[in-house]
C-alpha atoms as a PDB file:
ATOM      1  CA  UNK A   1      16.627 -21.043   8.526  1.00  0.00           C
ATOM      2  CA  UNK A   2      12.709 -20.612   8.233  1.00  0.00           C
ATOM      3  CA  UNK A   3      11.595 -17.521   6.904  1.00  0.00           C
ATOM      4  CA  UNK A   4       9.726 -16.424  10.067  1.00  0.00           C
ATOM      5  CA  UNK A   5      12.650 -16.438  12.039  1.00  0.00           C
ATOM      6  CA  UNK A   6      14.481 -14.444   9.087  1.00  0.00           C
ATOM      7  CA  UNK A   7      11.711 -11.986   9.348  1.00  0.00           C
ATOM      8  CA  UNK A   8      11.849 -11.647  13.305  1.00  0.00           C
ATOM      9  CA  UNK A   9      15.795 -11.920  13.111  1.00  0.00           C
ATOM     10  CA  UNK A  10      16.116  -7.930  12.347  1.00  0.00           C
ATOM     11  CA  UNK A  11      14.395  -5.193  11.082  1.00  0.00           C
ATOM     12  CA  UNK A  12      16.534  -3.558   8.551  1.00  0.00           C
ATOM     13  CA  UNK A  13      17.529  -2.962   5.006  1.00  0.00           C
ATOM     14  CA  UNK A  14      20.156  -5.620   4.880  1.00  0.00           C
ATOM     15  CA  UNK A  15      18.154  -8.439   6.142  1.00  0.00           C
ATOM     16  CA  UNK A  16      15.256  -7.430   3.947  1.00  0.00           C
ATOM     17  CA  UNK A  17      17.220  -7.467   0.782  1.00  0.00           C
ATOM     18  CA  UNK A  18      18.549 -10.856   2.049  1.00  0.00           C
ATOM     19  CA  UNK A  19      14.898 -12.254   2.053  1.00  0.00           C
ATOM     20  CA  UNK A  20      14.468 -10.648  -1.882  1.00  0.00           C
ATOM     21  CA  UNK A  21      17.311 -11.952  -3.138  1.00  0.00           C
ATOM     22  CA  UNK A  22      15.933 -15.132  -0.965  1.00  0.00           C
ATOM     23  CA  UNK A  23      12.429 -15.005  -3.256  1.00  0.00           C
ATOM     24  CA  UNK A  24      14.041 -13.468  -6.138  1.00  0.00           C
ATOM     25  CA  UNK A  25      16.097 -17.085  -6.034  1.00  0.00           C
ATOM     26  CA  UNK A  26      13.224 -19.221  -5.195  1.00  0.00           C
ATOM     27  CA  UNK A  27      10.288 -17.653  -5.944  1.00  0.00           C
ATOM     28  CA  UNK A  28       7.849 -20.465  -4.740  1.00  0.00           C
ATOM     29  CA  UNK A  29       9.119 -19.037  -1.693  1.00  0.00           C
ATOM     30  CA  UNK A  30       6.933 -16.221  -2.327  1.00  0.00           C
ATOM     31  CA  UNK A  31       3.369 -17.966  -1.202  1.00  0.00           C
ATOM     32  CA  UNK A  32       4.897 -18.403   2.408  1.00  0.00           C
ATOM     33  CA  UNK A  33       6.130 -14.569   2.356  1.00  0.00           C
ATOM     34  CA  UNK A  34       2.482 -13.817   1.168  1.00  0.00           C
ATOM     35  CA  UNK A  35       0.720 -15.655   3.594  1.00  0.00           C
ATOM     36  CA  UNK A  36       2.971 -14.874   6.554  1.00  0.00           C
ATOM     37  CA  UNK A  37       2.069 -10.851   5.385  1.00  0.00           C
ATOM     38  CA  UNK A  38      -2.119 -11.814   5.190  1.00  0.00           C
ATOM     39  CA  UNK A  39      -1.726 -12.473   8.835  1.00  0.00           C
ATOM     40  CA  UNK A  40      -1.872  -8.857   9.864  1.00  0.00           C
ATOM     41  CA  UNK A  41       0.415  -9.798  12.965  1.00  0.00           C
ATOM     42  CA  UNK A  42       3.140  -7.033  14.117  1.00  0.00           C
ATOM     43  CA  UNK A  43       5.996  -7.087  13.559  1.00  0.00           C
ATOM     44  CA  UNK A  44       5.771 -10.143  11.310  1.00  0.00           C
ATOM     45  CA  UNK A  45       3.702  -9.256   8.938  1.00  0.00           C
ATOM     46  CA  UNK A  46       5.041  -5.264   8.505  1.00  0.00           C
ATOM     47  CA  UNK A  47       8.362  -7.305   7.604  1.00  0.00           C
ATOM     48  CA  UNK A  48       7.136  -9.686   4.988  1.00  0.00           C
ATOM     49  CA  UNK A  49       4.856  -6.628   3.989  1.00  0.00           C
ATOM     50  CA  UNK A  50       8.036  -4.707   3.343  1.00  0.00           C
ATOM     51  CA  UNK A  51       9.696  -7.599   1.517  1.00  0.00           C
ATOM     52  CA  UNK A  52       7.043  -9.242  -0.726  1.00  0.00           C
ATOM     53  CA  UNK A  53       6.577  -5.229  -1.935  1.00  0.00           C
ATOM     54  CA  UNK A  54       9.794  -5.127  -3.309  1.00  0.00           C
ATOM     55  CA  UNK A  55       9.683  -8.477  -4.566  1.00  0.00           C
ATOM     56  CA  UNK A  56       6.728  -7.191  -6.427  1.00  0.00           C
ATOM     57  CA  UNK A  57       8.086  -4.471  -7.090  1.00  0.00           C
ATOM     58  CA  UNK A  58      11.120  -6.255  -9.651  1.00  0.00           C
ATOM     59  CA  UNK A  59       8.464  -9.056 -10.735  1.00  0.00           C
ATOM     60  CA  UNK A  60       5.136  -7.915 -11.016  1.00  0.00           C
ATOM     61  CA  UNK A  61       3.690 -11.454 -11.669  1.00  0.00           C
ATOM     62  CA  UNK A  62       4.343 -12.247  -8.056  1.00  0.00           C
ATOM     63  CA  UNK A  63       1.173 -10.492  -7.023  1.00  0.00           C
ATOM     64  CA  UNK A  64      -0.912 -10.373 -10.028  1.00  0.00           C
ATOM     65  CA  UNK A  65      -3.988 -12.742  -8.744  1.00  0.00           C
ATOM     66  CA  UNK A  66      -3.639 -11.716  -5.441  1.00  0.00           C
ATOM     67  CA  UNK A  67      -4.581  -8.202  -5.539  1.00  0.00           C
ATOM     68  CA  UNK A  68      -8.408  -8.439  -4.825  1.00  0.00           C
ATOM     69  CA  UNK A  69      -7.493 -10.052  -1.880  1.00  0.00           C
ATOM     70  CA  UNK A  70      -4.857  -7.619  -0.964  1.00  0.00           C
ATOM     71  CA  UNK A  71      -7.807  -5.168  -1.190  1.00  0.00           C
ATOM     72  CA  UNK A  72     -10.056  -6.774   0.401  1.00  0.00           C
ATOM     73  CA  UNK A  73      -7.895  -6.864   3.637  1.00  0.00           C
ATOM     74  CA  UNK A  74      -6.287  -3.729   3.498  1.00  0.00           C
ATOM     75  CA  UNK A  75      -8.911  -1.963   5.887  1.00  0.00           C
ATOM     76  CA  UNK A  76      -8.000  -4.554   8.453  1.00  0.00           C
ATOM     77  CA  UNK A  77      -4.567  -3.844   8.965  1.00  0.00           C
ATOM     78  CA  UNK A  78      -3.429  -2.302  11.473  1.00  0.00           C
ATOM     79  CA  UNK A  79       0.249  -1.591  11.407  1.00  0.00           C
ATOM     80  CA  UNK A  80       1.802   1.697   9.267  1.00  0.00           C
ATOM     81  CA  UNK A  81       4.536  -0.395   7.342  1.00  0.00           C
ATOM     82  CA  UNK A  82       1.681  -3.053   6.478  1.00  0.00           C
ATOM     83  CA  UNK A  83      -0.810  -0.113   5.469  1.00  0.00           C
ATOM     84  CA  UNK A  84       2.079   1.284   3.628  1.00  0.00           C
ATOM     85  CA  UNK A  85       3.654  -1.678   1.743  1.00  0.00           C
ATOM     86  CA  UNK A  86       0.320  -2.898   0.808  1.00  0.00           C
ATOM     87  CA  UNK A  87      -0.801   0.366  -0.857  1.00  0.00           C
ATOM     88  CA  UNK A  88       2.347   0.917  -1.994  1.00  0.00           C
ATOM     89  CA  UNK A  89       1.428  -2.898  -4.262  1.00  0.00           C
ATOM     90  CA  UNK A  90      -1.974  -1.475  -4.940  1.00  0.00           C
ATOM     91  CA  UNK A  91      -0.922   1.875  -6.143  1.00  0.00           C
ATOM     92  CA  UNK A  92       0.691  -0.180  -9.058  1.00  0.00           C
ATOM     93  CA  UNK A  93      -1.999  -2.878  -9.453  1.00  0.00           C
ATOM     94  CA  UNK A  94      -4.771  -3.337 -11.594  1.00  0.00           C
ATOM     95  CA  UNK A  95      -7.347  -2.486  -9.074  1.00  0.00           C
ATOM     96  CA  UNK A  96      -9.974  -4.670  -8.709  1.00  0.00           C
ATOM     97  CA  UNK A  97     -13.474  -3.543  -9.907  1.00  0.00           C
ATOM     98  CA  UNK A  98     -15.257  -5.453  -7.132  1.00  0.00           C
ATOM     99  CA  UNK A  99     -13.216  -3.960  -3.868  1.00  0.00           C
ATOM    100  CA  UNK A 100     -13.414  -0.316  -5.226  1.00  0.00           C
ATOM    101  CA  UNK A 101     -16.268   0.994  -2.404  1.00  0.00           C
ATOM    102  CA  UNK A 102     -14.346  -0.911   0.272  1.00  0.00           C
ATOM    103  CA  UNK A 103     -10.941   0.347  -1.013  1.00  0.00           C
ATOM    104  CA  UNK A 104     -11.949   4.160  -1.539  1.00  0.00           C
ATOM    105  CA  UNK A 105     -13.754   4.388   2.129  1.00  0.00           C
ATOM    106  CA  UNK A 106     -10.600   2.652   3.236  1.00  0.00           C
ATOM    107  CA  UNK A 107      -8.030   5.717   1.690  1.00  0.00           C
ATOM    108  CA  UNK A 108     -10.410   8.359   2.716  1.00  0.00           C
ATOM    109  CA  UNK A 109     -10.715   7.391   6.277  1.00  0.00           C
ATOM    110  CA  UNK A 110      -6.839   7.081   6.252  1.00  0.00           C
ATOM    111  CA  UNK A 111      -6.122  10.064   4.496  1.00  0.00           C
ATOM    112  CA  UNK A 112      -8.472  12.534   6.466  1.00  0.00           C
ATOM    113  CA  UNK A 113      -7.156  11.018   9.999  1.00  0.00           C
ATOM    114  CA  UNK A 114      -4.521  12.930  11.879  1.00  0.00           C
ATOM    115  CA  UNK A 115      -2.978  10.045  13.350  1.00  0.00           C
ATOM    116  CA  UNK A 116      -1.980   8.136   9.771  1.00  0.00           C
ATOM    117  CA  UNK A 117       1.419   8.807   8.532  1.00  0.00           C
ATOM    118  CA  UNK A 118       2.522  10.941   5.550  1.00  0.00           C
ATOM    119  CA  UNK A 119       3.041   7.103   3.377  1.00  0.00           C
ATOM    120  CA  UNK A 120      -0.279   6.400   3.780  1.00  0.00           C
ATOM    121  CA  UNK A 121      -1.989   9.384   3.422  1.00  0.00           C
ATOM    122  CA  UNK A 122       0.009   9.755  -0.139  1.00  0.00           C
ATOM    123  CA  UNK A 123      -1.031   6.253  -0.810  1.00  0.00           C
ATOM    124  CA  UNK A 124      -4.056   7.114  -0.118  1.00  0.00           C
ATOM    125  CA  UNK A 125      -4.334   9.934  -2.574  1.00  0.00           C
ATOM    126  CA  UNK A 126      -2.712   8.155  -5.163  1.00  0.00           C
ATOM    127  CA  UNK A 127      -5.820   5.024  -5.562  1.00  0.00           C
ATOM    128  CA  UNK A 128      -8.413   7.389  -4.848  1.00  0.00           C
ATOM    129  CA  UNK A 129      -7.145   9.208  -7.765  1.00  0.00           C
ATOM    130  CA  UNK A 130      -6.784   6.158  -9.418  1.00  0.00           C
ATOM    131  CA  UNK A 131     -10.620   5.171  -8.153  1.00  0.00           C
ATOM    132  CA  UNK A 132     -12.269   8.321  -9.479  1.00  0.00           C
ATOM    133  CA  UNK A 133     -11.735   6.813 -12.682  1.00  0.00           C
ATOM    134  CA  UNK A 134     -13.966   4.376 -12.166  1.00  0.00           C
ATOM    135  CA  UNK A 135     -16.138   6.070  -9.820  1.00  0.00           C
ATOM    136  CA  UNK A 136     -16.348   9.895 -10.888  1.00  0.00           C
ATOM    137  CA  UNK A 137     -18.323  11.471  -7.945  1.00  0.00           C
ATOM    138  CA  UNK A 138     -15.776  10.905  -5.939  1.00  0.00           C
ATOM    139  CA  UNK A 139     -13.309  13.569  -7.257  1.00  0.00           C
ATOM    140  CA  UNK A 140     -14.914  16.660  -5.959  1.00  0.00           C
ATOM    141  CA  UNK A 141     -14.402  15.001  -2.184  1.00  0.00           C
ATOM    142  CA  UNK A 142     -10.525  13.999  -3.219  1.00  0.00           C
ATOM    143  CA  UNK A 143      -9.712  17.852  -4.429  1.00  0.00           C
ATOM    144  CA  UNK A 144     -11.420  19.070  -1.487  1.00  0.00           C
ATOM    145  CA  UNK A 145      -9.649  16.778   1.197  1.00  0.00           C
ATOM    146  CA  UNK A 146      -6.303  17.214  -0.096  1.00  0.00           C
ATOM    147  CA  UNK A 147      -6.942  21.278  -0.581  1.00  0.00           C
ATOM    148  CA  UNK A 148      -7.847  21.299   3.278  1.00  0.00           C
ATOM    149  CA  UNK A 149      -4.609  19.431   3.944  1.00  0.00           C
ATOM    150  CA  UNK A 150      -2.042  21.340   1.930  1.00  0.00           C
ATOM    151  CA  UNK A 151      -1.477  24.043   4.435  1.00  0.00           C
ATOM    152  CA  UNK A 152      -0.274  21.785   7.148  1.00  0.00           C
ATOM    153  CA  UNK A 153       1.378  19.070   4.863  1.00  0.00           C
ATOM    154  CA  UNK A 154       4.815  17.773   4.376  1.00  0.00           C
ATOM    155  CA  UNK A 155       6.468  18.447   1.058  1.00  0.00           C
ATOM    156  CA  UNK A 156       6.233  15.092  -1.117  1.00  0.00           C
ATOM    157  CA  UNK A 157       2.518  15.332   0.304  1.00  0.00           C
ATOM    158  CA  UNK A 158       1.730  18.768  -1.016  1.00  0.00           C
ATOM    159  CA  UNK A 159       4.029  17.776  -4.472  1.00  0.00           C
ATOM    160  CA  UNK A 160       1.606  14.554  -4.885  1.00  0.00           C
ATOM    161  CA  UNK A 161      -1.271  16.169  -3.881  1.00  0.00           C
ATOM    162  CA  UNK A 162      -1.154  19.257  -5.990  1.00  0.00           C
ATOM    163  CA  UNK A 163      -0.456  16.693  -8.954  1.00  0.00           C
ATOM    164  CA  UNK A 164      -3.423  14.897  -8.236  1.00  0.00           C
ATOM    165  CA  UNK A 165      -5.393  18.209  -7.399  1.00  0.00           C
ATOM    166  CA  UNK A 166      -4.457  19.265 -11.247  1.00  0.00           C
ATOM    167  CA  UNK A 167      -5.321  15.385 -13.041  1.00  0.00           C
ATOM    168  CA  UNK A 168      -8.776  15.916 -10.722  1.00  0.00           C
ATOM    169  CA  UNK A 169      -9.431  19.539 -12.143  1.00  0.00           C
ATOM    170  CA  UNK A 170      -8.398  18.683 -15.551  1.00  0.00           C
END
């Protein structure tokens, strides 16, 4: 079976671990998961998206050479899981020097909108966070944003984002 039709087969736990253990096995097999996830199509790309982060997730080295790319597209995509999984990658990447503007614009659009979910917005906070190391003047904005969104937030959002708030005050 192809692993398109795996991916459009089911959306669910079992089927994803069945494409890891898939890549884990073969992990040329890994390129095709990649590039069927740089498509940005729904629900196809949310899938492998979901997959190839927990692929990376056990072996690093899948995605290490890919990750200025994965940055470079992230503002296109357009599905939560895809948003998600890919800043999920990023939040444990090497970020790449050269996408930081695009990248930080990206997470502060997200994380500011009312209609993004809870994952991204604490994605989000995370690689700004991670960005204001490079890019200092941005931390003022971060602790602000996040302080404006604590009274209305989830828990594991206010529990990141005081973290964060503390690091950026610090």
């Amino acid at each position: 079976m192809e692993l398109e039709d795996l991916l459009l087969r089911e959306q669910s736990r079992s089927n994803t671990d069945l494409i890891i253990g898939i890549v884990m096995a073969r992990p040329e097999v890994f390129e095709e998961l990649w590039q069927i996830l740089m498509l940005n199509k729904d629900p196809l790309s949310r899938r492998a998206a979901w997959a190839a982060d927990y692929c990376a997730e056990n072996k690093p080295e899948f995605i290490s050479g890919r990750i200025e790319e994965l940055a470079s597209s992230v503002p296109g995509f357009s599905s939560d899981g895809l948003k998600r999984h890919a800043l999920r990658m990023l939040s444990r990447s090497l970020l790449p020097e050269e996408n930081l503007g695009i990248l930080a614009d990206t997470c502060f659009n997200w994380l500011q909108s009312p209609s993004e979910s809870v994952a991204v917005k604490m994605y989000s906070m995370v690689i700004l966070s991670r960005i204001s190391e490079f890019i200092p003047e941005i931390r003022r904005e971060l602790y602000d944003i996040i302080e404006i969104q604590l009274n209305e937030a989830t828990p594991g959002f206010i529990n990141i984002g005081r973290k964060i708030m503390k690091r950026l005050s610090s």
